[in-house]
PDB file of N, CA and C in Angstrom:
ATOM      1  N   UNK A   1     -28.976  30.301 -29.020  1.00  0.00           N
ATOM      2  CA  UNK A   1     -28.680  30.905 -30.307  1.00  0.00           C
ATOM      3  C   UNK A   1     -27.234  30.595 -30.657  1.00  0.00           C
ATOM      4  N   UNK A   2     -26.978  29.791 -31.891  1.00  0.00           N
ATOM      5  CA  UNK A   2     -25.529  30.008 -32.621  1.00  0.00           C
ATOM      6  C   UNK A   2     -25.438  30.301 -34.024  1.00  0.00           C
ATOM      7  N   UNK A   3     -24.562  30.274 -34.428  1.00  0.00           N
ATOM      8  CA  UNK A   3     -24.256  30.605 -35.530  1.00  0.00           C
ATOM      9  C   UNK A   3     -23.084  31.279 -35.603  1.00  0.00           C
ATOM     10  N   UNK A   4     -22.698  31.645 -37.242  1.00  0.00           N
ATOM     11  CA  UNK A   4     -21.631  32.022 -37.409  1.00  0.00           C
ATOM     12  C   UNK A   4     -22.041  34.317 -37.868  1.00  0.00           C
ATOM     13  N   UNK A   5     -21.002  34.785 -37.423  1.00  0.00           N
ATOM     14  CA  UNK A   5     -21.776  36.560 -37.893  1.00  0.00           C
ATOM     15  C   UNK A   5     -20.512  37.500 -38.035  1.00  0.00           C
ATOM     16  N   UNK A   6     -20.760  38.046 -38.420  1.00  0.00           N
ATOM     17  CA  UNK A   6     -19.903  39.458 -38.908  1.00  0.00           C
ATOM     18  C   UNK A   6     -19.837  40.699 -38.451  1.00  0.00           C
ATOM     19  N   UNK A   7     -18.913  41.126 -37.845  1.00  0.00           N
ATOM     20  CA  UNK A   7     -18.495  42.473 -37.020  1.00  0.00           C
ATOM     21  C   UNK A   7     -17.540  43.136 -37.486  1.00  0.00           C
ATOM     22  N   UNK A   8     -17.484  43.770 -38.724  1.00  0.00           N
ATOM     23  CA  UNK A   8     -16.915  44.617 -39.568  1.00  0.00           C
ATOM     24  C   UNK A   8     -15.652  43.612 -40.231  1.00  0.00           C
ATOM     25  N   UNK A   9     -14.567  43.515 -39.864  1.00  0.00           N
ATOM     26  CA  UNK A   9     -13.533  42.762 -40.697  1.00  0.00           C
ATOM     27  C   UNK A   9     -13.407  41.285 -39.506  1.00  0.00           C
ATOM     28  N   UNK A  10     -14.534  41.156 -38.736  1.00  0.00           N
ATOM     29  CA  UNK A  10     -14.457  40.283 -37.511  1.00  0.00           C
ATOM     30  C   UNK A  10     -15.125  39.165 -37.781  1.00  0.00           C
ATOM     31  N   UNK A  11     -14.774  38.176 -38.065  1.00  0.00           N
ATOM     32  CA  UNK A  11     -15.901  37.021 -38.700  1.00  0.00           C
ATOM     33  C   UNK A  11     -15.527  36.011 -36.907  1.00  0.00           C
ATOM     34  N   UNK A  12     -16.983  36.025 -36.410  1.00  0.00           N
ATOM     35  CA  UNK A  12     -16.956  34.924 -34.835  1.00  0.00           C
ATOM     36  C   UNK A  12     -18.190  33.901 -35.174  1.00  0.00           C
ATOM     37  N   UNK A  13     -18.043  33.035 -33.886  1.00  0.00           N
ATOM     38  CA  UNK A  13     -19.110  32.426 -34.272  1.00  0.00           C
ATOM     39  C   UNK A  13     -19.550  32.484 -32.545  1.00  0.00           C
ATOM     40  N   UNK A  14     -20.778  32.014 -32.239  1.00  0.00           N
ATOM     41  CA  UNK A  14     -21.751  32.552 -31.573  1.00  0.00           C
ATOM     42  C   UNK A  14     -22.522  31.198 -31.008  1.00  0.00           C
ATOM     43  N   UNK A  15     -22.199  30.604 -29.305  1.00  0.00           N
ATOM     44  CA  UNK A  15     -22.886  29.373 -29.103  1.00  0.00           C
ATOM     45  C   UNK A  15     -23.359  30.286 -27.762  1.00  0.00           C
ATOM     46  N   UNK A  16     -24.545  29.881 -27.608  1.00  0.00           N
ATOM     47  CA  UNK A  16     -25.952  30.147 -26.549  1.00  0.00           C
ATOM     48  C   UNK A  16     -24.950  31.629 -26.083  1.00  0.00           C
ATOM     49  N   UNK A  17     -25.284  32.681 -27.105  1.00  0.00           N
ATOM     50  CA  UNK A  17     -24.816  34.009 -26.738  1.00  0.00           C
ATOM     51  C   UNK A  17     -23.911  34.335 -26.189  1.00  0.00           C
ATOM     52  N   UNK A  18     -22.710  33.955 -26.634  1.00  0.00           N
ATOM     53  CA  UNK A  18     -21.435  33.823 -25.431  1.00  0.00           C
ATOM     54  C   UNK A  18     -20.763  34.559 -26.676  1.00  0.00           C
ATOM     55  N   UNK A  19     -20.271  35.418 -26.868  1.00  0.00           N
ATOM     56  CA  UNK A  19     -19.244  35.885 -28.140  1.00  0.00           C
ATOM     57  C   UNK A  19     -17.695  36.003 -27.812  1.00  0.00           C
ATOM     58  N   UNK A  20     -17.106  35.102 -28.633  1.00  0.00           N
ATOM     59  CA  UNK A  20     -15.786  34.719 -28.206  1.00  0.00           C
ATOM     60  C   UNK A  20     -14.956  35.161 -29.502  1.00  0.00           C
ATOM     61  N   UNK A  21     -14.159  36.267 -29.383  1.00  0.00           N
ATOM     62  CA  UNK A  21     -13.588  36.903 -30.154  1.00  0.00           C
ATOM     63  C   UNK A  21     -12.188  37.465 -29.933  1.00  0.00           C
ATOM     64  N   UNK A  22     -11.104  37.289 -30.871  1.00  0.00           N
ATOM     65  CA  UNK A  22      -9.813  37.314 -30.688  1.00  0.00           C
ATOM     66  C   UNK A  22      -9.646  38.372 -30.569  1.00  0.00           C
ATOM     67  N   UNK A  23      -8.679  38.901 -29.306  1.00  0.00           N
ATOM     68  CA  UNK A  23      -8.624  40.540 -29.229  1.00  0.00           C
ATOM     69  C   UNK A  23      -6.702  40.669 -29.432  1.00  0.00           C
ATOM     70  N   UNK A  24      -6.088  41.430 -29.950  1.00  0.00           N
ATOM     71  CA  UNK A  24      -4.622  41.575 -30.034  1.00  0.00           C
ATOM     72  C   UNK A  24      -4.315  43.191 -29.260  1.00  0.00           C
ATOM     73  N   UNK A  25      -3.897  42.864 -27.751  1.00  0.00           N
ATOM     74  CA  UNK A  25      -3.702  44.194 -26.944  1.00  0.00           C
ATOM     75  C   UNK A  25      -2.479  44.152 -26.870  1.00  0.00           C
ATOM     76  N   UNK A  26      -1.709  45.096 -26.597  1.00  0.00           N
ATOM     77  CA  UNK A  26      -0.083  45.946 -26.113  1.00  0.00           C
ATOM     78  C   UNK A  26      -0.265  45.869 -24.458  1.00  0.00           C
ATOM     79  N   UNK A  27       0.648  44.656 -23.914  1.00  0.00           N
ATOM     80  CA  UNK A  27       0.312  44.582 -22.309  1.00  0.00           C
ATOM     81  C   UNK A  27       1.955  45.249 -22.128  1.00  0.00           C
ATOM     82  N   UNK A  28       2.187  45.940 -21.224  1.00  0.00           N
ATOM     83  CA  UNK A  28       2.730  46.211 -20.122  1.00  0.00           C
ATOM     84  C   UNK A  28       3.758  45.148 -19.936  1.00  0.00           C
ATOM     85  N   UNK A  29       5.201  45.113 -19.939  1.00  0.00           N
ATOM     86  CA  UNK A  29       6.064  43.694 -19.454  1.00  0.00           C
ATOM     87  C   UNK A  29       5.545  43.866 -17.970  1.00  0.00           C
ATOM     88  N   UNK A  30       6.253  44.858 -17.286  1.00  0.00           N
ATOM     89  CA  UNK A  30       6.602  44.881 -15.793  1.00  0.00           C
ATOM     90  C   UNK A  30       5.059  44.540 -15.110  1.00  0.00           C
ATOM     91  N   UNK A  31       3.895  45.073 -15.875  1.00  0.00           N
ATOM     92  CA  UNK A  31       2.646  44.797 -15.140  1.00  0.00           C
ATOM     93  C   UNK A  31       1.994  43.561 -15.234  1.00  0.00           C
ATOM     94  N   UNK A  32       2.845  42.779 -16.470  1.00  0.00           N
ATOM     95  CA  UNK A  32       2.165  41.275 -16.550  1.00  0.00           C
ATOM     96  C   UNK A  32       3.107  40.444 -15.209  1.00  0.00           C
ATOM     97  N   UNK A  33       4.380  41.162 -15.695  1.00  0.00           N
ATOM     98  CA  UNK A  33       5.027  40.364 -14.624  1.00  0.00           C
ATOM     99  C   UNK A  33       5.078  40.325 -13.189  1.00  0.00           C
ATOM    100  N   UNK A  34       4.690  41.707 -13.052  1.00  0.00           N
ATOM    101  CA  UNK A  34       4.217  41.513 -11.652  1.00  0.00           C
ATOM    102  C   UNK A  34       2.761  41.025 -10.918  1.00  0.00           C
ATOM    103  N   UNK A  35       1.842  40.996 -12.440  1.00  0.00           N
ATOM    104  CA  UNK A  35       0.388  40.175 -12.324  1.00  0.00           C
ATOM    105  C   UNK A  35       0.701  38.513 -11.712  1.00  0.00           C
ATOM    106  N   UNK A  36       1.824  38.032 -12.683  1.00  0.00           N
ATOM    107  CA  UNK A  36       1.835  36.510 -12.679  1.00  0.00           C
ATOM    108  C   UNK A  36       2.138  35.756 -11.094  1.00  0.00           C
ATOM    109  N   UNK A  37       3.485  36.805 -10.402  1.00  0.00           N
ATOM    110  CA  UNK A  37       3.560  37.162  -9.589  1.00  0.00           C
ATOM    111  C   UNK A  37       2.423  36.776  -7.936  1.00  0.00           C
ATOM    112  N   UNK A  38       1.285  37.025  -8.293  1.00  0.00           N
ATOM    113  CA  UNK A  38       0.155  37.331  -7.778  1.00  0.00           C
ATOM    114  C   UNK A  38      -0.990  36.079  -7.754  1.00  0.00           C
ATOM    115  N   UNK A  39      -0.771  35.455  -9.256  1.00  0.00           N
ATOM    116  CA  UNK A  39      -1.671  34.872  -9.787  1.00  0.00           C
ATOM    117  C   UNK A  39      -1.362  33.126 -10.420  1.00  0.00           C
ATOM    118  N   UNK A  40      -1.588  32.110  -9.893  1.00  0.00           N
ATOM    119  CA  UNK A  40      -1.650  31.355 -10.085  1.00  0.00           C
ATOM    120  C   UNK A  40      -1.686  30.310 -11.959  1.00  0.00           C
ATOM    121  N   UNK A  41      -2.038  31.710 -12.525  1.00  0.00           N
ATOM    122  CA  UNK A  41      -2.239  31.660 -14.367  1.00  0.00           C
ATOM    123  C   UNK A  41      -0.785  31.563 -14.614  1.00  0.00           C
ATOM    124  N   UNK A  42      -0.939  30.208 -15.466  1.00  0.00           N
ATOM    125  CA  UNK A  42       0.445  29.490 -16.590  1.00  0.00           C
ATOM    126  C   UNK A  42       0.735  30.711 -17.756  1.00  0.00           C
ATOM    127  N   UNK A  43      -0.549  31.337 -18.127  1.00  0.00           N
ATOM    128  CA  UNK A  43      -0.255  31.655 -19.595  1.00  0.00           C
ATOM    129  C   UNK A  43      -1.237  33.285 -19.415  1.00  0.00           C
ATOM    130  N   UNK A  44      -0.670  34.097 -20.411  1.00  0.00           N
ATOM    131  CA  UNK A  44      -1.222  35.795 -20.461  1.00  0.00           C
ATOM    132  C   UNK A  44      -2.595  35.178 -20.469  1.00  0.00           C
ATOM    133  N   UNK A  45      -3.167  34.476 -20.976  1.00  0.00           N
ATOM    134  CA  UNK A  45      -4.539  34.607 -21.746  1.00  0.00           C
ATOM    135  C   UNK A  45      -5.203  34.089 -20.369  1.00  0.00           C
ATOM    136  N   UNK A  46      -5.190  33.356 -19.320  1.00  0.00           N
ATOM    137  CA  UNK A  46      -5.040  32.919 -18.184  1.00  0.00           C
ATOM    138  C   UNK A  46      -5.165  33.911 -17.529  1.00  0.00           C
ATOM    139  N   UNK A  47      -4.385  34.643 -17.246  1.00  0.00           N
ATOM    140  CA  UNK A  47      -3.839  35.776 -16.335  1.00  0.00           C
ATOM    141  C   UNK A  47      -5.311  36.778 -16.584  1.00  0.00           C
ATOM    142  N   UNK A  48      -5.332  37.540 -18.253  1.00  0.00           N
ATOM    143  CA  UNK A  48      -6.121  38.591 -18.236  1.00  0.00           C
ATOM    144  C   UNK A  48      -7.430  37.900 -18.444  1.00  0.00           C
ATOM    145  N   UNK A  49      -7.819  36.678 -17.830  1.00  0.00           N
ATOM    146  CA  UNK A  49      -9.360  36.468 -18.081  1.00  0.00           C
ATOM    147  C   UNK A  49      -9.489  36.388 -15.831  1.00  0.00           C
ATOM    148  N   UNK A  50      -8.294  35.782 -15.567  1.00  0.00           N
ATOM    149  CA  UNK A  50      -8.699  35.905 -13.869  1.00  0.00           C
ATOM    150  C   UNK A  50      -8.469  37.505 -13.731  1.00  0.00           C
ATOM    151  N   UNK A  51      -7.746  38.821 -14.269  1.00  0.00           N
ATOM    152  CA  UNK A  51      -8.084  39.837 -13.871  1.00  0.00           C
ATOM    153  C   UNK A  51      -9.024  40.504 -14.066  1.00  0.00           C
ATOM    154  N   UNK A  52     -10.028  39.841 -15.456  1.00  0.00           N
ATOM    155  CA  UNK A  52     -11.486  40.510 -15.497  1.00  0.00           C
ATOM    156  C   UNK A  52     -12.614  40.023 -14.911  1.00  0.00           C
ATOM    157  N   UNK A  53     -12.708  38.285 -14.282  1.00  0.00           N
ATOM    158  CA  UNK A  53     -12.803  37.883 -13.526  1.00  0.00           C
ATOM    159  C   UNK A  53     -12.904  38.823 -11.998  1.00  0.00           C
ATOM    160  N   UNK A  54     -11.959  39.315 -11.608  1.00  0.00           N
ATOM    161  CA  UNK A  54     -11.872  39.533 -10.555  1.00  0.00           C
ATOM    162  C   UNK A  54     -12.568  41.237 -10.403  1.00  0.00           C
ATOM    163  N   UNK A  55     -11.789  41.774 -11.740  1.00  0.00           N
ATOM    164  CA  UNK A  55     -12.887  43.138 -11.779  1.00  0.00           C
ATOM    165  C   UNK A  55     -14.217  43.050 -12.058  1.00  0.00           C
ATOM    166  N   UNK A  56     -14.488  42.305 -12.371  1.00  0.00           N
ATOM    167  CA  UNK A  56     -15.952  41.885 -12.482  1.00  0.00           C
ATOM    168  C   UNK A  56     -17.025  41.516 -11.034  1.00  0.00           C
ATOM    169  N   UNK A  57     -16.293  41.256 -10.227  1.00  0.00           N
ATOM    170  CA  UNK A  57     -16.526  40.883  -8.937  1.00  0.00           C
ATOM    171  C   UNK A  57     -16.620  42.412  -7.519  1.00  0.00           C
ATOM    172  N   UNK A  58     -15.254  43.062  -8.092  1.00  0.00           N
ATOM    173  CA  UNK A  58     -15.152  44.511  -7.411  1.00  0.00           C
ATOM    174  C   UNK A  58     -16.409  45.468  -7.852  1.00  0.00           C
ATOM    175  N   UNK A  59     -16.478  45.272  -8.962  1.00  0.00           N
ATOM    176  CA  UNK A  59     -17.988  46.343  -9.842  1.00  0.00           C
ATOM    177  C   UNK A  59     -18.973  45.755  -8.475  1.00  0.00           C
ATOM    178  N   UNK A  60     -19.338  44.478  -9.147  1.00  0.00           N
ATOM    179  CA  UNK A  60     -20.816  44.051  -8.570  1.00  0.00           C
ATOM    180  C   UNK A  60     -20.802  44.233  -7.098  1.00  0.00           C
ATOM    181  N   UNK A  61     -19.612  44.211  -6.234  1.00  0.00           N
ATOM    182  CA  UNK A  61     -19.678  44.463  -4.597  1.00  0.00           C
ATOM    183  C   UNK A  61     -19.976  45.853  -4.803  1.00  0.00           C
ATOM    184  N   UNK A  62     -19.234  46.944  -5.305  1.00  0.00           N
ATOM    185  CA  UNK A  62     -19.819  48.178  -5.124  1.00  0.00           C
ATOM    186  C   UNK A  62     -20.923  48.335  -5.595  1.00  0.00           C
ATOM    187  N   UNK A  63     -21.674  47.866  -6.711  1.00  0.00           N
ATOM    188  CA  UNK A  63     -22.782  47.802  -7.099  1.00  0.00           C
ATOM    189  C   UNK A  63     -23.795  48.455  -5.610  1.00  0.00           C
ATOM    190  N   UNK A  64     -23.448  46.491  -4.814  1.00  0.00           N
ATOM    191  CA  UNK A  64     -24.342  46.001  -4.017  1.00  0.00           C
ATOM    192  C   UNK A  64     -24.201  47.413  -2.567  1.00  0.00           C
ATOM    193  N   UNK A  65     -23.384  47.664  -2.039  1.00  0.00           N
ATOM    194  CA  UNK A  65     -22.725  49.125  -1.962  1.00  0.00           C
ATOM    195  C   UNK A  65     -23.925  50.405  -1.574  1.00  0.00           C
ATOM    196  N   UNK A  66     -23.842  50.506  -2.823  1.00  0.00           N
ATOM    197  CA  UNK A  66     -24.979  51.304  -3.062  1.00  0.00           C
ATOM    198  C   UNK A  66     -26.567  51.471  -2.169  1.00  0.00           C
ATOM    199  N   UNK A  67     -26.646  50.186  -2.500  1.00  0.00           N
ATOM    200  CA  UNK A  67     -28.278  49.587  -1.602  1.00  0.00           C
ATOM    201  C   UNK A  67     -28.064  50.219  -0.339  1.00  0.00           C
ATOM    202  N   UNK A  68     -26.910  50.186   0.133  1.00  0.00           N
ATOM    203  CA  UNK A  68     -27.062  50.766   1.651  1.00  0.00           C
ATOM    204  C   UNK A  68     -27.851  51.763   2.326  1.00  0.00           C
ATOM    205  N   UNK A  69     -28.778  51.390   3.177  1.00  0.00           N
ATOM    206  CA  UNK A  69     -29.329  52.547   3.702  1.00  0.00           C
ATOM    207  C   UNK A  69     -30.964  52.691   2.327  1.00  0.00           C
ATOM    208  N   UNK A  70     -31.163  51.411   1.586  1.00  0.00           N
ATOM    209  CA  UNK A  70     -32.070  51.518   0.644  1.00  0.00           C
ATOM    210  C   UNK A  70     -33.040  50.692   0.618  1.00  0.00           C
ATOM    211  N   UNK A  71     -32.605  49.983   1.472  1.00  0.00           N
ATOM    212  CA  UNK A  71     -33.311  48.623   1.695  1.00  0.00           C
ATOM    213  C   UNK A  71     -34.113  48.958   2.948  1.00  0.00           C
ATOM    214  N   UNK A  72     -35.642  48.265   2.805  1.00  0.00           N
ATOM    215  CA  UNK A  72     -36.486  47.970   4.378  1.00  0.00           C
ATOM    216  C   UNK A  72     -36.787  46.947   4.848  1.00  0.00           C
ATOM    217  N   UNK A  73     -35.885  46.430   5.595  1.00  0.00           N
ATOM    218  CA  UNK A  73     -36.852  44.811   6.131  1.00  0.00           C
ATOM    219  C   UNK A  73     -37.933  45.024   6.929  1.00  0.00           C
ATOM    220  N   UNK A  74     -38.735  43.438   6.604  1.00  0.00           N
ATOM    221  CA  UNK A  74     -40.126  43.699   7.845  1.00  0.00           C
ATOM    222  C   UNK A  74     -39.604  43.626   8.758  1.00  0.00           C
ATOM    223  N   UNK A  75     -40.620  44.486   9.653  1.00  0.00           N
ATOM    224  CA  UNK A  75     -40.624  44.910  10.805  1.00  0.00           C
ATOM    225  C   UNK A  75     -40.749  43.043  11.901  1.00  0.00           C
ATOM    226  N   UNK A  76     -39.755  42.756  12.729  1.00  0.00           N
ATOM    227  CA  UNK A  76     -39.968  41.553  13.568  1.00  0.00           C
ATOM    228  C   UNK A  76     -38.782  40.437  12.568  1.00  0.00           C
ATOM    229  N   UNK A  77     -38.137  41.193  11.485  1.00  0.00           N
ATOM    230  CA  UNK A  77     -36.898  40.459  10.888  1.00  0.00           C
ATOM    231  C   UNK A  77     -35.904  40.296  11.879  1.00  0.00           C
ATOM    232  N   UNK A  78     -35.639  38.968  11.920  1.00  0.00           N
ATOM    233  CA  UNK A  78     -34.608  38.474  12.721  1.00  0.00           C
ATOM    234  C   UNK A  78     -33.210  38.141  11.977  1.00  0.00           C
ATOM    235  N   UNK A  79     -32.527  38.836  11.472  1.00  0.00           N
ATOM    236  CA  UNK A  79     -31.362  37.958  10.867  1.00  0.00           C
ATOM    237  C   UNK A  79     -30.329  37.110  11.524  1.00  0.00           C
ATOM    238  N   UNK A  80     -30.320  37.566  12.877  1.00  0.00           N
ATOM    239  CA  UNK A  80     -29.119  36.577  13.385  1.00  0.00           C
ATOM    240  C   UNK A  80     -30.031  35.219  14.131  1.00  0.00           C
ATOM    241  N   UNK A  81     -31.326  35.142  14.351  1.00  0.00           N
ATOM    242  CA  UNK A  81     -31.991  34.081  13.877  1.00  0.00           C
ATOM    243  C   UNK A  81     -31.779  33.088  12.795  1.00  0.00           C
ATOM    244  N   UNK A  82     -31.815  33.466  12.169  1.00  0.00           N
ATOM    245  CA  UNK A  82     -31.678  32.743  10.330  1.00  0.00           C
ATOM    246  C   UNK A  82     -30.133  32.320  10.557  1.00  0.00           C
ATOM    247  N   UNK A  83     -29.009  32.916  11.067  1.00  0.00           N
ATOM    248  CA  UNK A  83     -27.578  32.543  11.016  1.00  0.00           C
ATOM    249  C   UNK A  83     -27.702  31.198  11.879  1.00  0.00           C
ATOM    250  N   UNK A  84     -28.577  31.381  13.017  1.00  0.00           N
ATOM    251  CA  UNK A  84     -28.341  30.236  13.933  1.00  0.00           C
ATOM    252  C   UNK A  84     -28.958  29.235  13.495  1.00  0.00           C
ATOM    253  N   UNK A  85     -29.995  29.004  12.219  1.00  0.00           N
ATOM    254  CA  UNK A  85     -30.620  27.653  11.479  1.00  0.00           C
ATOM    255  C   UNK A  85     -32.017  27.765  12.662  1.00  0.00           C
ATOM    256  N   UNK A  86     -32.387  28.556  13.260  1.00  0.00           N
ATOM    257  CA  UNK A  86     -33.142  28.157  14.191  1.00  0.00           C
ATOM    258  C   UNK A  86     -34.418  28.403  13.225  1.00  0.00           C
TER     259      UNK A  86
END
């Protein structure tokens, strides 16, 4: 799906559902600067896409988290079998 669409005074356009839209935030000096610090990113826009990136990654581990104690393997599951390729 693309095209071009309208989100109140927000005119984007729209390729295989990806919505890419200009956001204007109030960052923090001392917290960018101590981000850059950290982070391998040339430029802010760099920086706050590897820190949502990376929170994006912390969610889904706790997500996975959760399952603990939720899950049943069959009975005669070998997993450290499977590690050895055997």
């Amino acid at each position: 799906m693309s095209g071009y669409g309208r989100h109140g005074n927000v005119l984007y356009y729209v390729y295989k559902e990806v919505y890419k839209l200009r956001t204007n935030i109030i960052l923090d000096d001392n917290i960018v600067k101590t981000a850059f610090r950290y982070s391998k990113a040339k430029t802010k826009k760099d920086l706050i896409h590897e820190a949502l990136r990376e929170f994006i990654q912390v969610k889904q581990k706790l997500n996975l988290r959760d399952l603990r104690g939720k899950i049943e393997f069959k009975q005669g599951y070998d997993y450290k079998k499977l590690r050895k390729g055997a």
